[in-house]
Protein backbone atom coordinates (compact mmCIF):
# COMPACT_ATOMS: atom_id res chain seq x y z
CA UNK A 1 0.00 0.00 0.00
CA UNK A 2 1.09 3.80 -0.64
CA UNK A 3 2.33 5.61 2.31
CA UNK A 4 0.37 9.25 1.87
CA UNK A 5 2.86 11.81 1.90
CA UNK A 6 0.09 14.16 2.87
CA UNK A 7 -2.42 15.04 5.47
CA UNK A 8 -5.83 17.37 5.38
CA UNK A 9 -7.35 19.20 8.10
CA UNK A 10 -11.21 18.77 7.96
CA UNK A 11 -13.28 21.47 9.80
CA UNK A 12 -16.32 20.19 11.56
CA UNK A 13 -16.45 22.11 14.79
CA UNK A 14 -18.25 25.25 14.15
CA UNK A 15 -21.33 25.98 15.36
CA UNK A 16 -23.09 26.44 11.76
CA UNK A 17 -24.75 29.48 13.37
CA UNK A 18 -26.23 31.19 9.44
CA UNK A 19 -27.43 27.64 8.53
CA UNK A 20 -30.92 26.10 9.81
CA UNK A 21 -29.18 22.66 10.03
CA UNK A 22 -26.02 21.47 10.95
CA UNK A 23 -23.90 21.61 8.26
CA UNK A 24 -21.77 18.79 8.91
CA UNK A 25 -24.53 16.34 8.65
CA UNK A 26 -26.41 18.02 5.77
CA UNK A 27 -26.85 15.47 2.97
CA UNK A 28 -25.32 15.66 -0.47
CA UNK A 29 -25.99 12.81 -2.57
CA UNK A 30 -25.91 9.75 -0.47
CA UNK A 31 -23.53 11.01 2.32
CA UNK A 32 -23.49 13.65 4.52
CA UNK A 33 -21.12 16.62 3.85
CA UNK A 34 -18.37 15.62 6.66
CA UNK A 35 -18.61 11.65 4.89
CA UNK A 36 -18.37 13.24 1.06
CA UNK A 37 -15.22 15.21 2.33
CA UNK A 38 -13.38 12.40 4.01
CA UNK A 39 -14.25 10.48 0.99
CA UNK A 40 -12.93 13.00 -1.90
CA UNK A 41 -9.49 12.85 0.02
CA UNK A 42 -9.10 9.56 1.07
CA UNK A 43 -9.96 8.45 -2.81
CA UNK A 44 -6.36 9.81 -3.61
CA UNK A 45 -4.62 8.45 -0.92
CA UNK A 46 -4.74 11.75 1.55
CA UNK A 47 -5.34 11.36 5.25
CA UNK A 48 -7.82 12.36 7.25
CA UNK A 49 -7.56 14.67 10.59
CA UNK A 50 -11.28 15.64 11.54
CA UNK A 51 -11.77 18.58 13.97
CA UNK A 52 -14.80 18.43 15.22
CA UNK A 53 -16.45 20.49 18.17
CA UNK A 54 -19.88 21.46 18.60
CA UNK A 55 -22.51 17.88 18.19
CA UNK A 56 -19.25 16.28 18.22
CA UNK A 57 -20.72 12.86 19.34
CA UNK A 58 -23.47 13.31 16.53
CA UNK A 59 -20.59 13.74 13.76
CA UNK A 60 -18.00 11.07 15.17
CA UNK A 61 -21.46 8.41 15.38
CA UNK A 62 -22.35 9.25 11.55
CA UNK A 63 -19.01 8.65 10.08
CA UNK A 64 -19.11 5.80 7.84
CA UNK A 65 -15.25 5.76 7.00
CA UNK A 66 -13.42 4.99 10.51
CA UNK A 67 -10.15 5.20 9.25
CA UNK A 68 -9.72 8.62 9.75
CA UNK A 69 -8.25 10.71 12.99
CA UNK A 70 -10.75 12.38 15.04
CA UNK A 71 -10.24 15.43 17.59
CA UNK A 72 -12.01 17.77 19.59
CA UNK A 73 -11.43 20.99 19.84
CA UNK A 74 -12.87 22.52 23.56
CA UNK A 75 -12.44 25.93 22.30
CA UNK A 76 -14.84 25.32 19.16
CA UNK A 77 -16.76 28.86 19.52
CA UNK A 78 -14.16 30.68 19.40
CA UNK A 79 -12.71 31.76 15.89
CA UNK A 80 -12.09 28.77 13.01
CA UNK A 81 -8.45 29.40 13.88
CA UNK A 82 -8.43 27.63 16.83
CA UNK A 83 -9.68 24.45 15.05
CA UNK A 84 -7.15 24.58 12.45
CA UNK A 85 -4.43 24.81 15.45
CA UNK A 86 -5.81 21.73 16.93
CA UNK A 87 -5.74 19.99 13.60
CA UNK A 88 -2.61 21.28 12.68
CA UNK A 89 -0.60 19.91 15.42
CA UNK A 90 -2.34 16.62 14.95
CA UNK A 91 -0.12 16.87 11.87
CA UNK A 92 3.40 16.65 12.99
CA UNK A 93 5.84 16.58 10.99
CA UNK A 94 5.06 12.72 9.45
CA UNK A 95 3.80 14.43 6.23
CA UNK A 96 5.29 16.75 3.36
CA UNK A 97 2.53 19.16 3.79
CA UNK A 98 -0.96 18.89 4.73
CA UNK A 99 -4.17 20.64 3.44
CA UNK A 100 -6.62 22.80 5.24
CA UNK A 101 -10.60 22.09 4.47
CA UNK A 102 -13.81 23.52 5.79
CA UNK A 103 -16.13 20.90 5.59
CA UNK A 104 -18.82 23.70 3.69
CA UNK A 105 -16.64 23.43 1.44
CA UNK A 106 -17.83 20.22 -0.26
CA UNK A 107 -17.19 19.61 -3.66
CA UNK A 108 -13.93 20.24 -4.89
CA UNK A 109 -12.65 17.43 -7.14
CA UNK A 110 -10.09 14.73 -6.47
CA UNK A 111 -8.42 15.73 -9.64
CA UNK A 112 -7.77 19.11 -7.85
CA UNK A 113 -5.88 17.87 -4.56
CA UNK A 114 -4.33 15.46 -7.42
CA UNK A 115 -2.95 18.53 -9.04
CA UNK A 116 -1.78 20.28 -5.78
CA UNK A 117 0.13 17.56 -4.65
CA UNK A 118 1.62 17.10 -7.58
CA UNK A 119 2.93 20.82 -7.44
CA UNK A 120 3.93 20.54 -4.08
CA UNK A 121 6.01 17.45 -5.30
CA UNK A 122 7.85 19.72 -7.66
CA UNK A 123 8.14 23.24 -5.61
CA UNK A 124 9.07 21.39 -2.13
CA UNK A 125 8.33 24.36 1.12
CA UNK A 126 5.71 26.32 -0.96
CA UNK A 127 2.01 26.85 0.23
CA UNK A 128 0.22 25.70 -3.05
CA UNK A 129 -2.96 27.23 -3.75
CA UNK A 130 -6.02 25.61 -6.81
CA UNK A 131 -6.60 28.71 -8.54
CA UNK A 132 -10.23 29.25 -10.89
CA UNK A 133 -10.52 32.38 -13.25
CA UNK A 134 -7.28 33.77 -11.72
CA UNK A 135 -9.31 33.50 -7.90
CA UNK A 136 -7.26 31.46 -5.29
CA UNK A 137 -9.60 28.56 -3.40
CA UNK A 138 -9.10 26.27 -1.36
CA UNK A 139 -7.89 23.75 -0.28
CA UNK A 140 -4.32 25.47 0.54
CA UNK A 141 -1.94 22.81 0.71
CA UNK A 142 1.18 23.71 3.35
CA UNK A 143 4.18 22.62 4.04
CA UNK A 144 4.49 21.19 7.11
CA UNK A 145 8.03 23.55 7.94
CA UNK A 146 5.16 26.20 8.74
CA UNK A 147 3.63 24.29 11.68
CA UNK A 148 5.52 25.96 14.84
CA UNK A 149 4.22 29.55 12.94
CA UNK A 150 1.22 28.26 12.65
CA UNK A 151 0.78 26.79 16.30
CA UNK A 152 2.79 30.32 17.75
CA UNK A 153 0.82 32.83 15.91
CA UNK A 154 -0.21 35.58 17.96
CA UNK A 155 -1.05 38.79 15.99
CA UNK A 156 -4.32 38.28 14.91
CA UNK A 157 -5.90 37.88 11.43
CA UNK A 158 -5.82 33.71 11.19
CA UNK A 159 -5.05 31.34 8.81
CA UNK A 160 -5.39 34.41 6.53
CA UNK A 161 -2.56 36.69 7.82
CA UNK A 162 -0.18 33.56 8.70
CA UNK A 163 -0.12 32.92 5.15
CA UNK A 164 0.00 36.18 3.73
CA UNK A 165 3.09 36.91 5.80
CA UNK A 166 4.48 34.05 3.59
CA UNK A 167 3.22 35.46 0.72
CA UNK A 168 6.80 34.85 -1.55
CA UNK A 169 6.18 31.49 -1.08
CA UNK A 170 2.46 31.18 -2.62
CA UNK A 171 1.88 29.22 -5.91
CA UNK A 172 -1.17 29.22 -7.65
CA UNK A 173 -2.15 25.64 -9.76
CA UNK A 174 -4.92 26.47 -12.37
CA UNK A 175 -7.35 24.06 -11.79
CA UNK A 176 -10.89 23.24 -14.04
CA UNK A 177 -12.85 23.15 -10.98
CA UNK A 178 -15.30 25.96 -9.78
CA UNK A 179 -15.95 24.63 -6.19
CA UNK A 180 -12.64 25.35 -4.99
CA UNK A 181 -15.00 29.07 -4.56
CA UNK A 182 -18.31 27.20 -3.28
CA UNK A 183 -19.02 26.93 0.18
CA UNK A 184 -21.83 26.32 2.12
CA UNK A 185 -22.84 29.24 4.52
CA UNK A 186 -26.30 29.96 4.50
CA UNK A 187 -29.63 27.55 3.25
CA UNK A 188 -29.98 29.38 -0.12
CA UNK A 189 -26.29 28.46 -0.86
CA UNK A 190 -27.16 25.01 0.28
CA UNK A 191 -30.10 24.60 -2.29
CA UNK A 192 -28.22 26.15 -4.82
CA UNK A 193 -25.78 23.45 -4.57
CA UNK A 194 -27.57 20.68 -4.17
CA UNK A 195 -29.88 22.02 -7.64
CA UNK A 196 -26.56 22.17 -9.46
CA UNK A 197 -25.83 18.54 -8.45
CA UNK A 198 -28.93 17.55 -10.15
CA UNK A 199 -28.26 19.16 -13.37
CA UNK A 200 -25.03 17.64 -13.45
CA UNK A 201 -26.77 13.91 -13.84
């Protein structure tokens, strides 16, 4: 079997507070969200850290794919930050680099991560970014040499400042995928998504 070189950070702890339901157990297709995300990544060989926090026993009973890593983060109402700490030190230093994932943030392709590890291969201790129409998405995909900043940062901002402080580091892989832009934040984006998926049959 392949060793995975690489690691993503799933965010599941939030408190979904602009969505009537819980967004990690909302169904797409024939999984919920959380499953369809743990599923995209572990289909090319990527594993799984889950963060979850608020209905954390809910989430961790409706898994269907076990073989993942599951932790809690205490502090889940506070900002998304603090989640992607947790996750983040989960990480270690086992992997290359490790990707960061809201789980409303569904629906980006396989082929995508694909792509971003692929660039990460070839530009070793760069933050990769999918790109869309010029428009960086997500997942980011970070080396893991950025951990300790990541776990020390103190002035402010998030995820967002940490990496634009390394912004000479930042590649952007064009990828044929609009969801990298697509998330999930309030019912009517929900619908709209779910519409889409039935066009697409």
């Amino acid at each position: 079997m392949k060793i995975p070189r690489f690691a993503a950070v799933v965010l599941a702890a939030g408190l979904s507070s602009r969505m009537k339901g819980f967004k990690p157990l909302l169904p797409l297709g024939k999984a919920t969200i959380t499953d369809h995300v743990i599923s995209t990544f572990k289909s090319v060989n990527v594993d799984v850290i889950l963060v979850v926090g608020y209905r954390r026993d809910d989430v961790i009973n409706t898994i269907k794919d076990k073989d993942i890593t599951v932790i809690f983060n205490p502090d889940y109402e506070k900002e998304m930050f603090s989640s992607i700490q947790v996750g983040v030190r989960e990480v270690g230093q086992r992997y290359k680099g490790f990707f960061i994932l809201p789980v409303d943030i569904p629906l980006v392709k396989p082929s995508t991560i694909q792509s971003l590890m692929k660039a990460a291969q070839e530009n070793p201790g760069k933050i990769i970014y999918p790109t869309h129409h010029e428009k960086k998405g997500h997942p980011p995909l970070i080396p893991t040499s950025l951990i300790p900043v990541i776990l020390g940062w103190g002035k402010g901002g998030g995820l967002k400042a940490v990496l634009q402080a390394y912004e000479k580091r930042v590649i952007g892989v064009p990828v044929d995928d609009r969801y990298i832009l697509v998330d999930i934040d309030t019912p009517d984006d929900y619908q709209k998504l779910l519409k889409h998926m039935l066009d697409q049959k």
